[in-house]
PDB file of N, CA and C in Angstrom:
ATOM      1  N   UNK A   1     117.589  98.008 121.887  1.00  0.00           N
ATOM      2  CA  UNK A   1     117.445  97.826 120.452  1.00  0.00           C
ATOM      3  C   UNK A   1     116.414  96.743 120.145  1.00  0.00           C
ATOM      4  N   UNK A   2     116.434  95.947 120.304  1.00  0.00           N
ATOM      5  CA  UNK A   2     115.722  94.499 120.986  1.00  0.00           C
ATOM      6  C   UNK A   2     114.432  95.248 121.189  1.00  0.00           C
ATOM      7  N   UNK A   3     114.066  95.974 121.656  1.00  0.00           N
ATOM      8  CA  UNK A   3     112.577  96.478 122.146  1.00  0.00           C
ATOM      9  C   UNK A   3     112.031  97.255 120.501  1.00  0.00           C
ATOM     10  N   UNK A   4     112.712  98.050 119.895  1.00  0.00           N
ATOM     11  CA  UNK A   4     112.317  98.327 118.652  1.00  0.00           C
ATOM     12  C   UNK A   4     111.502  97.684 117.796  1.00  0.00           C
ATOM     13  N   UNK A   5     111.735  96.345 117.684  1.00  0.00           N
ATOM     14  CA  UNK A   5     111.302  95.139 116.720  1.00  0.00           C
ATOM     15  C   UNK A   5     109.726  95.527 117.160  1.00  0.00           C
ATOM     16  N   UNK A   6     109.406  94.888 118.419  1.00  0.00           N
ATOM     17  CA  UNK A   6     108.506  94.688 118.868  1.00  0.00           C
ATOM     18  C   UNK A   6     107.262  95.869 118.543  1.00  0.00           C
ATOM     19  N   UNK A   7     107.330  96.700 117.578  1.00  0.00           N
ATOM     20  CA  UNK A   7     106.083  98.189 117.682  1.00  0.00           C
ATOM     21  C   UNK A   7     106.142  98.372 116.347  1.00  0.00           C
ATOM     22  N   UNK A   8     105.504  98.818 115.634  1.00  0.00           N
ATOM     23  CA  UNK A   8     105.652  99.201 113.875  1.00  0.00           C
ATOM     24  C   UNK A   8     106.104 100.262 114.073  1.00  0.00           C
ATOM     25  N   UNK A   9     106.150 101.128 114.981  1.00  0.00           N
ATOM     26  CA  UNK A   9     106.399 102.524 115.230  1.00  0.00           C
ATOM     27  C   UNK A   9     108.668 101.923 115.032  1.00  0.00           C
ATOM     28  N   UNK A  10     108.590 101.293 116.103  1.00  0.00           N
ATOM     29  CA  UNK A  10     110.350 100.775 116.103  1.00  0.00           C
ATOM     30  C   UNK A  10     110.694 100.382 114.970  1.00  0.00           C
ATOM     31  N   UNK A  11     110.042  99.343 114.283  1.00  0.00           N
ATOM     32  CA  UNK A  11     110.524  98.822 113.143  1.00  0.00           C
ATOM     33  C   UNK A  11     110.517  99.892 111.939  1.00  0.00           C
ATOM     34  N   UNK A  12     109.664 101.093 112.279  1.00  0.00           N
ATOM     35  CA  UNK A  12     109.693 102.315 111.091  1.00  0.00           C
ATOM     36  C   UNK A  12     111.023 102.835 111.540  1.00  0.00           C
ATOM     37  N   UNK A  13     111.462 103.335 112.390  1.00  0.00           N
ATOM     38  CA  UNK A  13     112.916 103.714 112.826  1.00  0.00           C
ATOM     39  C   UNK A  13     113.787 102.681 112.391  1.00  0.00           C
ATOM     40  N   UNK A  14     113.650 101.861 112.826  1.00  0.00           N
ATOM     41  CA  UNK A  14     115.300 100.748 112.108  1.00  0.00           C
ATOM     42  C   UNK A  14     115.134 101.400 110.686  1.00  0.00           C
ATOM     43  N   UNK A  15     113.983 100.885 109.591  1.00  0.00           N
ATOM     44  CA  UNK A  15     114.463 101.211 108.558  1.00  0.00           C
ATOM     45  C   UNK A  15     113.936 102.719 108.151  1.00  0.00           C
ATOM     46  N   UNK A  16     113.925 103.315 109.025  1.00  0.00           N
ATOM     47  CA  UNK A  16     114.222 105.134 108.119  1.00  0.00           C
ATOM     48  C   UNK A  16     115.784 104.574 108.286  1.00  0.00           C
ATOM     49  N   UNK A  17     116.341 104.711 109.366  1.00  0.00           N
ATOM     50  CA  UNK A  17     117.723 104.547 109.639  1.00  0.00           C
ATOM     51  C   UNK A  17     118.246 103.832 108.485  1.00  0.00           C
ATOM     52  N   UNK A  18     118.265 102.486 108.375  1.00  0.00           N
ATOM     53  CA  UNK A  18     118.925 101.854 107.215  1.00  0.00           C
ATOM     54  C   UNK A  18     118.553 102.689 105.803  1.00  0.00           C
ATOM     55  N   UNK A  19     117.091 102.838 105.817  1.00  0.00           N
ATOM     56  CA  UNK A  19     117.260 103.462 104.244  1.00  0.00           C
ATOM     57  C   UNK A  19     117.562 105.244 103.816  1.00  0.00           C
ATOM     58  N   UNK A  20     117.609 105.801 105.304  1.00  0.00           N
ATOM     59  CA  UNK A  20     119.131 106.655 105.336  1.00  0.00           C
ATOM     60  C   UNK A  20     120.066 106.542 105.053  1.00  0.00           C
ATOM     61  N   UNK A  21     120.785 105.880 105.515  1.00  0.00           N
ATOM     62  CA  UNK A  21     122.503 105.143 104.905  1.00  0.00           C
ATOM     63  C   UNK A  21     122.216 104.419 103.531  1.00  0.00           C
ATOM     64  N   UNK A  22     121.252 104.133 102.751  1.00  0.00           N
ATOM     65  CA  UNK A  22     121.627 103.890 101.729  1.00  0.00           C
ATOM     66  C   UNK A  22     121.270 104.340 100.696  1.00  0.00           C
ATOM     67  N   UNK A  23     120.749 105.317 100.849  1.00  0.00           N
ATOM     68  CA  UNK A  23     120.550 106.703 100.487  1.00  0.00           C
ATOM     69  C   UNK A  23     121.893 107.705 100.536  1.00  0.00           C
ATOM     70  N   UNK A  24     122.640 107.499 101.343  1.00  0.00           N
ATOM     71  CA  UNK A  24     123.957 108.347 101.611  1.00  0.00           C
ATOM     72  C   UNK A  24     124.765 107.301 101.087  1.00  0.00           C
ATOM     73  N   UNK A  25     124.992 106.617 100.908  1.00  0.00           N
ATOM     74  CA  UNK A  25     125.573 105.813 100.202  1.00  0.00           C
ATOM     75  C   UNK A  25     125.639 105.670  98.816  1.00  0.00           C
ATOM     76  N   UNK A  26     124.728 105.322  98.435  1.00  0.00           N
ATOM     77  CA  UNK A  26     124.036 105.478  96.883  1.00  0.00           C
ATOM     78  C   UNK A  26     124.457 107.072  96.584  1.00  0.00           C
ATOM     79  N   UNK A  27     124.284 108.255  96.961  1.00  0.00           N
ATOM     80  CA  UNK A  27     124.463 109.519  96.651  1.00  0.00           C
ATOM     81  C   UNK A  27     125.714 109.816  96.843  1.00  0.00           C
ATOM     82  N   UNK A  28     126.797 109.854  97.761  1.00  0.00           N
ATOM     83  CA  UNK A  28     127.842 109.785  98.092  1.00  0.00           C
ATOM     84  C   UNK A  28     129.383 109.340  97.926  1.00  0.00           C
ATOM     85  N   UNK A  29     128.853 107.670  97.550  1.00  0.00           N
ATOM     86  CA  UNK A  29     129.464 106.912  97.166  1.00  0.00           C
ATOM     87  C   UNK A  29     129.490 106.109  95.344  1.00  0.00           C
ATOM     88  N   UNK A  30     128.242 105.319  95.535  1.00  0.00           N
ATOM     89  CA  UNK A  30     128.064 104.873  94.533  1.00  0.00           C
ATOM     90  C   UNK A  30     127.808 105.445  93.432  1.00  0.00           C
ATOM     91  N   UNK A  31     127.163 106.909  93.443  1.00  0.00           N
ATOM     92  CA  UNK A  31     126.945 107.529  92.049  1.00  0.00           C
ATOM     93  C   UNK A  31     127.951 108.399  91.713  1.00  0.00           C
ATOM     94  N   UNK A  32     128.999 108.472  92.178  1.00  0.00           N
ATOM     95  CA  UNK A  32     130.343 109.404  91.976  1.00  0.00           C
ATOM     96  C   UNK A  32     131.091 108.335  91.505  1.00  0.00           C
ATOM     97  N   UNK A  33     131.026 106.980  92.026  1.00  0.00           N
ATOM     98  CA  UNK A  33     131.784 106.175  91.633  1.00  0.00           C
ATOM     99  C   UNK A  33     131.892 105.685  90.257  1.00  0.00           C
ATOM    100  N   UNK A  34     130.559 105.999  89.665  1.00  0.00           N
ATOM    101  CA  UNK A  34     129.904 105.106  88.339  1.00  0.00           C
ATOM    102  C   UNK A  34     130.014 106.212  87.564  1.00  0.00           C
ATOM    103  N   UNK A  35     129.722 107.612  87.974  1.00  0.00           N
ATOM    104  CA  UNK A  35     129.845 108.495  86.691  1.00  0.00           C
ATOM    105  C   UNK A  35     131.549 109.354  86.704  1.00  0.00           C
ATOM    106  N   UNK A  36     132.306 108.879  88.231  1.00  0.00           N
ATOM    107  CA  UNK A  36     133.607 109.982  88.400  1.00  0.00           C
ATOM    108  C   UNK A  36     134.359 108.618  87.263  1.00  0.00           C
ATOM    109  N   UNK A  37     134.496 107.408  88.033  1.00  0.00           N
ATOM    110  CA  UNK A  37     135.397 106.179  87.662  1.00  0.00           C
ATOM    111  C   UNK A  37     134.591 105.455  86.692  1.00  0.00           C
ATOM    112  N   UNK A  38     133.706 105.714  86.091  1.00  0.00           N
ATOM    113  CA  UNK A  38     133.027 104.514  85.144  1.00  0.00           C
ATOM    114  C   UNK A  38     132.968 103.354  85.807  1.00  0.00           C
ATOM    115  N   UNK A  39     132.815 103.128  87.226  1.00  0.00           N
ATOM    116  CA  UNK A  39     132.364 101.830  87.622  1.00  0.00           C
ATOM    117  C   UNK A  39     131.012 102.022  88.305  1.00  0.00           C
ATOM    118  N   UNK A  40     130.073 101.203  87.185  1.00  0.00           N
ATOM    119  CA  UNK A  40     128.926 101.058  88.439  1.00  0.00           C
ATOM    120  C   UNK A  40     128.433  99.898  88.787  1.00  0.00           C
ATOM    121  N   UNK A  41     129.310  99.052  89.068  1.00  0.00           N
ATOM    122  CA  UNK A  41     128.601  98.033  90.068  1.00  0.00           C
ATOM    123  C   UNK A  41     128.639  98.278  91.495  1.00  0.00           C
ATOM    124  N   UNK A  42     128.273  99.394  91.953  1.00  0.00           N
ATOM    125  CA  UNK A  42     128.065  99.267  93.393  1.00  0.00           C
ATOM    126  C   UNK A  42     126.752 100.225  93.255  1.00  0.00           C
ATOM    127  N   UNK A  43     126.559 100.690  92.032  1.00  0.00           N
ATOM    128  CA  UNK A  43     124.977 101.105  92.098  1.00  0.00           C
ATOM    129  C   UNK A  43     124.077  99.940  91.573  1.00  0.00           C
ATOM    130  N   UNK A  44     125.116  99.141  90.980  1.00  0.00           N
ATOM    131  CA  UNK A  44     124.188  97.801  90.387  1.00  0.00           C
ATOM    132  C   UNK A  44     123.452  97.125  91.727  1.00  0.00           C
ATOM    133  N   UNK A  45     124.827  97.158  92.732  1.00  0.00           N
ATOM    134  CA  UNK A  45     124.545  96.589  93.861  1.00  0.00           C
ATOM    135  C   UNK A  45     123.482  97.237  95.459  1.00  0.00           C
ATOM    136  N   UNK A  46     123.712  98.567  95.598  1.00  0.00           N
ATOM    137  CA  UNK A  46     122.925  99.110  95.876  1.00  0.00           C
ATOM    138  C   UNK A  46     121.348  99.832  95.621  1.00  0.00           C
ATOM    139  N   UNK A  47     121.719  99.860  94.706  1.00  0.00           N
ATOM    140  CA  UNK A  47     120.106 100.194  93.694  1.00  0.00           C
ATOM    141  C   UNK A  47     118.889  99.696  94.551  1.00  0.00           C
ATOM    142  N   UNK A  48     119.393  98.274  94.211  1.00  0.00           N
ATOM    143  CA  UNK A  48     118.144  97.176  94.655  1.00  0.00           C
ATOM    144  C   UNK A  48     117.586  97.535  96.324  1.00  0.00           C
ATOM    145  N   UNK A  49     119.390  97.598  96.806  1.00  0.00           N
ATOM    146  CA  UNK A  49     119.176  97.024  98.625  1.00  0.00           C
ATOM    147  C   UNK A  49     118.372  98.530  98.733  1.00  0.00           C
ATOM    148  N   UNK A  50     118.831  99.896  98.163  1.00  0.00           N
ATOM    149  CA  UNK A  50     118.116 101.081  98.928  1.00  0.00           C
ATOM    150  C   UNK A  50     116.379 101.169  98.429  1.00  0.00           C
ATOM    151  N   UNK A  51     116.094 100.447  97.191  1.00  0.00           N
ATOM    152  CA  UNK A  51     114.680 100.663  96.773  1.00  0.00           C
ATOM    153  C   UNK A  51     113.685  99.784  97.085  1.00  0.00           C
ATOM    154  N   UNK A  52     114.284  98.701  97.834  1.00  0.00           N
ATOM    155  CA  UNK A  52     113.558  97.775  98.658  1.00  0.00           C
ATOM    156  C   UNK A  52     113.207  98.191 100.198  1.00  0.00           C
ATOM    157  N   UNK A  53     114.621  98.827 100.886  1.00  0.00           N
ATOM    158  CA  UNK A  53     114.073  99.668 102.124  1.00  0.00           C
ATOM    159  C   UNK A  53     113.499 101.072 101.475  1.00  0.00           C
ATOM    160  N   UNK A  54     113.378 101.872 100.684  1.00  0.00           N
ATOM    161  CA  UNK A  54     112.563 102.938  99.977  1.00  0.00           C
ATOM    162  C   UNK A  54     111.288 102.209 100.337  1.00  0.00           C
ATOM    163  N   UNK A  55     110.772 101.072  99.173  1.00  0.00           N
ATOM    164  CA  UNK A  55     109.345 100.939 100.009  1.00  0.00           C
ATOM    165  C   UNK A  55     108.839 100.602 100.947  1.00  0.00           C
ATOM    166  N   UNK A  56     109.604  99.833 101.525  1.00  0.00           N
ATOM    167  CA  UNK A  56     109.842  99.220 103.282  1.00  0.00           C
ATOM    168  C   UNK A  56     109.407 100.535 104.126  1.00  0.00           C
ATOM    169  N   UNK A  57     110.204 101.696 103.789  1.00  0.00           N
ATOM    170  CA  UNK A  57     110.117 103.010 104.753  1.00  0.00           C
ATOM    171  C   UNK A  57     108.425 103.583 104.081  1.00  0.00           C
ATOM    172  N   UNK A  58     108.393 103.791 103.273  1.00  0.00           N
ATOM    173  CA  UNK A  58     107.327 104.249 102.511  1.00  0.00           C
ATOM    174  C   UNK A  58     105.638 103.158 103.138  1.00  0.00           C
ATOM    175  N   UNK A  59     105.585 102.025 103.288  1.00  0.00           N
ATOM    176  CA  UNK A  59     104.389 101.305 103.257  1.00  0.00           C
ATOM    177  C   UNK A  59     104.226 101.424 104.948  1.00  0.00           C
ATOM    178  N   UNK A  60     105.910 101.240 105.573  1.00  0.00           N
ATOM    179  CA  UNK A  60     105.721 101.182 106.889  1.00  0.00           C
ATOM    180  C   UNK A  60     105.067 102.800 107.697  1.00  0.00           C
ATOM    181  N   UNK A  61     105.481 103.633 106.896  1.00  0.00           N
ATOM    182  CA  UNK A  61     105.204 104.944 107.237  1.00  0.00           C
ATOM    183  C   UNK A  61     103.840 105.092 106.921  1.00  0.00           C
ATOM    184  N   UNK A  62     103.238 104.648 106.505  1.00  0.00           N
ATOM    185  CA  UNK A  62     101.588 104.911 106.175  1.00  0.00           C
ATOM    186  C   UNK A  62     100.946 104.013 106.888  1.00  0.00           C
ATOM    187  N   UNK A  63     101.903 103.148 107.263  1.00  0.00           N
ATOM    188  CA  UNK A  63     100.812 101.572 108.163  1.00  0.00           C
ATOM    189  C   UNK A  63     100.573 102.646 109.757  1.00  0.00           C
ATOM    190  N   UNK A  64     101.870 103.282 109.972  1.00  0.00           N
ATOM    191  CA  UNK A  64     102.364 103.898 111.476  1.00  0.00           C
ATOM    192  C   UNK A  64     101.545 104.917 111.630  1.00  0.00           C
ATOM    193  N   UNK A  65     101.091 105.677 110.237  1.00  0.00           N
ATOM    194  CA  UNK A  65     100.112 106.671 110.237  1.00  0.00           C
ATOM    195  C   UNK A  65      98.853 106.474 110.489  1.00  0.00           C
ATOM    196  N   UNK A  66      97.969 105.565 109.963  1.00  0.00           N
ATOM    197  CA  UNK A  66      96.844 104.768 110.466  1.00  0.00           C
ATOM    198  C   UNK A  66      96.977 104.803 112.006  1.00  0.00           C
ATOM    199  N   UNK A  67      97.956 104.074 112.426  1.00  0.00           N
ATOM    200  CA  UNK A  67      97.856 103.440 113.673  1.00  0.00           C
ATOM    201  C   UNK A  67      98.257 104.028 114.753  1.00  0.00           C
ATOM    202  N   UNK A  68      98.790 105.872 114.706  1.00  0.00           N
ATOM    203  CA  UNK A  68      98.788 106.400 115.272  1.00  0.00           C
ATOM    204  C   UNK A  68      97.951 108.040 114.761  1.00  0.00           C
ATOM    205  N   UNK A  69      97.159 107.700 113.735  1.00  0.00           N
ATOM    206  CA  UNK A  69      95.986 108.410 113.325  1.00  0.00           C
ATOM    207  C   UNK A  69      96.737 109.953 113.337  1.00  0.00           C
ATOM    208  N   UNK A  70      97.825 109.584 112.575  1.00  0.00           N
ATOM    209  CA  UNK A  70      98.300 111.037 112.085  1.00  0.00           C
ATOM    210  C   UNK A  70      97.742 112.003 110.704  1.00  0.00           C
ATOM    211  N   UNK A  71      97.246 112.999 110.649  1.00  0.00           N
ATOM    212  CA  UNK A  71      96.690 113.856 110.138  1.00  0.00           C
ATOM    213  C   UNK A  71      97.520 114.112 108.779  1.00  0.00           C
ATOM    214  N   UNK A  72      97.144 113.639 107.469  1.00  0.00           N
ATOM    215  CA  UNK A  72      98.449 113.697 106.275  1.00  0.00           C
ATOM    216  C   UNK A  72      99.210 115.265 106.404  1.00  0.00           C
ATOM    217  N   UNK A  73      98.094 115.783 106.657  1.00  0.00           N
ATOM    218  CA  UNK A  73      98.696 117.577 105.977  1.00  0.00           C
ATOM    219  C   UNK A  73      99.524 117.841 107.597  1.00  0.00           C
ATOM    220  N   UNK A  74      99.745 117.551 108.973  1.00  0.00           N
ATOM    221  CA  UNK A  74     100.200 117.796 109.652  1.00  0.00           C
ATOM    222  C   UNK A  74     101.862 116.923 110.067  1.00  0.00           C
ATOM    223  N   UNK A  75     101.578 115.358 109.431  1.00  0.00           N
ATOM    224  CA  UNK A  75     103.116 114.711 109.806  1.00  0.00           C
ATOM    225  C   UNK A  75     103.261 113.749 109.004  1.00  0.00           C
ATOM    226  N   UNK A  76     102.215 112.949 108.056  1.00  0.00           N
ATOM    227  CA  UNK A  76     102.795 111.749 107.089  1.00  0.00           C
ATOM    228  C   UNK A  76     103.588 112.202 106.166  1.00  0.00           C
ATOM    229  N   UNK A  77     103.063 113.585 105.288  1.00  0.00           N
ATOM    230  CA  UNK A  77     103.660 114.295 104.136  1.00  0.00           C
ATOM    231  C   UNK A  77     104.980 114.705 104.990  1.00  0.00           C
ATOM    232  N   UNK A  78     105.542 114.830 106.279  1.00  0.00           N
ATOM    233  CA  UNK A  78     106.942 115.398 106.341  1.00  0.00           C
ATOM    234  C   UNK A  78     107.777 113.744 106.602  1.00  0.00           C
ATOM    235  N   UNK A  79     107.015 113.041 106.615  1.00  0.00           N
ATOM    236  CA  UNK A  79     107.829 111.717 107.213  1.00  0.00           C
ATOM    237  C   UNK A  79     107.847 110.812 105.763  1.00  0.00           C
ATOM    238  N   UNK A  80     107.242 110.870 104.851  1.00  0.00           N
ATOM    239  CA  UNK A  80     107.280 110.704 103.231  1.00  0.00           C
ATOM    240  C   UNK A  80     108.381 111.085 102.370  1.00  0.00           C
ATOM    241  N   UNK A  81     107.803 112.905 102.488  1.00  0.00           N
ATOM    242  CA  UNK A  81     109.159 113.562 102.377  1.00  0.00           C
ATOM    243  C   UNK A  81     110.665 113.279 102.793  1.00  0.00           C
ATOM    244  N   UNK A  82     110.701 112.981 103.980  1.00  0.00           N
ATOM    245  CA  UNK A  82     112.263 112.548 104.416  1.00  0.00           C
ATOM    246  C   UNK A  82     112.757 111.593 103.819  1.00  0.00           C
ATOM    247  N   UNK A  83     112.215 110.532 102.868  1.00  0.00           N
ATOM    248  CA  UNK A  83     113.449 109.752 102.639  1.00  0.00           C
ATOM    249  C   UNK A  83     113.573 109.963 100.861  1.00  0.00           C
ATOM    250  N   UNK A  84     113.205 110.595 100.600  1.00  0.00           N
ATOM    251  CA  UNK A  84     113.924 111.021  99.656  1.00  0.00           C
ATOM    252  C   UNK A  84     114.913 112.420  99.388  1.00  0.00           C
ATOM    253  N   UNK A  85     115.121 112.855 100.877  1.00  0.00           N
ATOM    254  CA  UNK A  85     116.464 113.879 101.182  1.00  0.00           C
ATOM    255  C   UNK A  85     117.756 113.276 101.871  1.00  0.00           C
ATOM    256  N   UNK A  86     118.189 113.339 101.761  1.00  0.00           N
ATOM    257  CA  UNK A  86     119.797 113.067 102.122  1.00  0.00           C
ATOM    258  C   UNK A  86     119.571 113.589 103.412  1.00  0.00           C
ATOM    259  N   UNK A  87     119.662 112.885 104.642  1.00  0.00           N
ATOM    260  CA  UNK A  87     120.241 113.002 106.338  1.00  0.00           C
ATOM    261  C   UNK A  87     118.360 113.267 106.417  1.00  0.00           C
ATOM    262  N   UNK A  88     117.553 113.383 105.937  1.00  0.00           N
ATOM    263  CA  UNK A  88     116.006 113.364 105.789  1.00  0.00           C
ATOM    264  C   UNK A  88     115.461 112.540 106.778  1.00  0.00           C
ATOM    265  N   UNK A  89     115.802 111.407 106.959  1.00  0.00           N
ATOM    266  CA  UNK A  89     115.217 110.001 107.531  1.00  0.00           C
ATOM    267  C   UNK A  89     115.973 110.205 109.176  1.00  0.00           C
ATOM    268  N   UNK A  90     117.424 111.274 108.961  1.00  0.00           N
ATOM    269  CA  UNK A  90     117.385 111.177 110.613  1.00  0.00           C
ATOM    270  C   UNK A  90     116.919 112.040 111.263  1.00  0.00           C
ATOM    271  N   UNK A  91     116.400 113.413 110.776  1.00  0.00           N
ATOM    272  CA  UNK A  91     115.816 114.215 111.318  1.00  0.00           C
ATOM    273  C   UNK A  91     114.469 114.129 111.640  1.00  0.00           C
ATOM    274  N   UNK A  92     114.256 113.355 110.493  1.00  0.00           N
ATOM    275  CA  UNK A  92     112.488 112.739 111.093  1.00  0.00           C
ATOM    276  C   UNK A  92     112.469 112.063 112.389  1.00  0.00           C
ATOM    277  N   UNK A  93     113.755 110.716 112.366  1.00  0.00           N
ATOM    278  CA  UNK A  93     113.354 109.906 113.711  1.00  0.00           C
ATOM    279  C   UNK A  93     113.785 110.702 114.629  1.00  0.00           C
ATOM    280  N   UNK A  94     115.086 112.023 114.661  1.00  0.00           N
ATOM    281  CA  UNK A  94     115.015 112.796 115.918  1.00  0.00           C
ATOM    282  C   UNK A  94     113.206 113.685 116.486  1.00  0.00           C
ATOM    283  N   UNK A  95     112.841 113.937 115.397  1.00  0.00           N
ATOM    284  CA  UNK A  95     111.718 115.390 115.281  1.00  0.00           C
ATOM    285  C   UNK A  95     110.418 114.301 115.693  1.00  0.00           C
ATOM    286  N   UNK A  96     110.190 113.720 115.172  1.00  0.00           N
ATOM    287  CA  UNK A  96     109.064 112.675 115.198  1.00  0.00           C
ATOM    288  C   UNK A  96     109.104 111.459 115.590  1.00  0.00           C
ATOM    289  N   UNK A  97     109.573 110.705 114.823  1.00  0.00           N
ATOM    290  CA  UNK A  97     109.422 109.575 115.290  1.00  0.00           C
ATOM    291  C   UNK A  97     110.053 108.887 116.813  1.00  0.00           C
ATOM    292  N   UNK A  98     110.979 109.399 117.156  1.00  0.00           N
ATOM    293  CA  UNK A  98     111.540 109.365 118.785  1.00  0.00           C
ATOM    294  C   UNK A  98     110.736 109.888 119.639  1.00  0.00           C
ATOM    295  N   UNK A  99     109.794 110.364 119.418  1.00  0.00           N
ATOM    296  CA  UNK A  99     108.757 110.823 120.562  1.00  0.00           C
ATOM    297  C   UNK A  99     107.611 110.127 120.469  1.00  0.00           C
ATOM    298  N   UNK A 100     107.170 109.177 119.335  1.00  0.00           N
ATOM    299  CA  UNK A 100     106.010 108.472 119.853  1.00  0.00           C
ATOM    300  C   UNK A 100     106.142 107.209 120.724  1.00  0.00           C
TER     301      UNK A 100
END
């Protein structure tokens, strides 16, 4: 895990991963909660944490593209795409991103 940090390529995996789960979270949890129960402070509270890793995944995914000179129309547009689908961000790091 420890070795991840160390590559922009790793550190794009930690946070697809995290901003997967809070993405499933936020969809799952928190927005059923606020419109089933009229409580939304846990979208008050999540909001922030998932749209901060949103651009985290988003700036890091275009830095990783540069730097492994990926072709937009062949893999940035599907690795873009993924985090705004639900389980999106883990199929990318199985399909793609685990193999560079």
């Amino acid at each position: 895990m420890i070795d991840l940090f160390k590559t922009k390529t790793g550190r794009l995996r930690i946070i697809a991963i995290l901003e997967g789960i809070s993405l499933l979270i936020l969809v799952f949890i928190a927005v059923p909660l606020k419109y089933g129960m009229g409580n939304p402070s846990f979208v008050k509270m999540m909001g922030p944490i998932h749209g901060t890793l949103f651009l985290l995944f988003l700036f890091n995914t275009l830095s990783v593209g540069v730097e492994q000179q990926w072709k937009f129309k062949e893999t940035t547009w599907k690795v873009l795409l993924a985090c705004v689908i639900p389980f999106g961000t883990f199929y990318i790091d199985r399909k793609i991103l685990s193999k560079l």
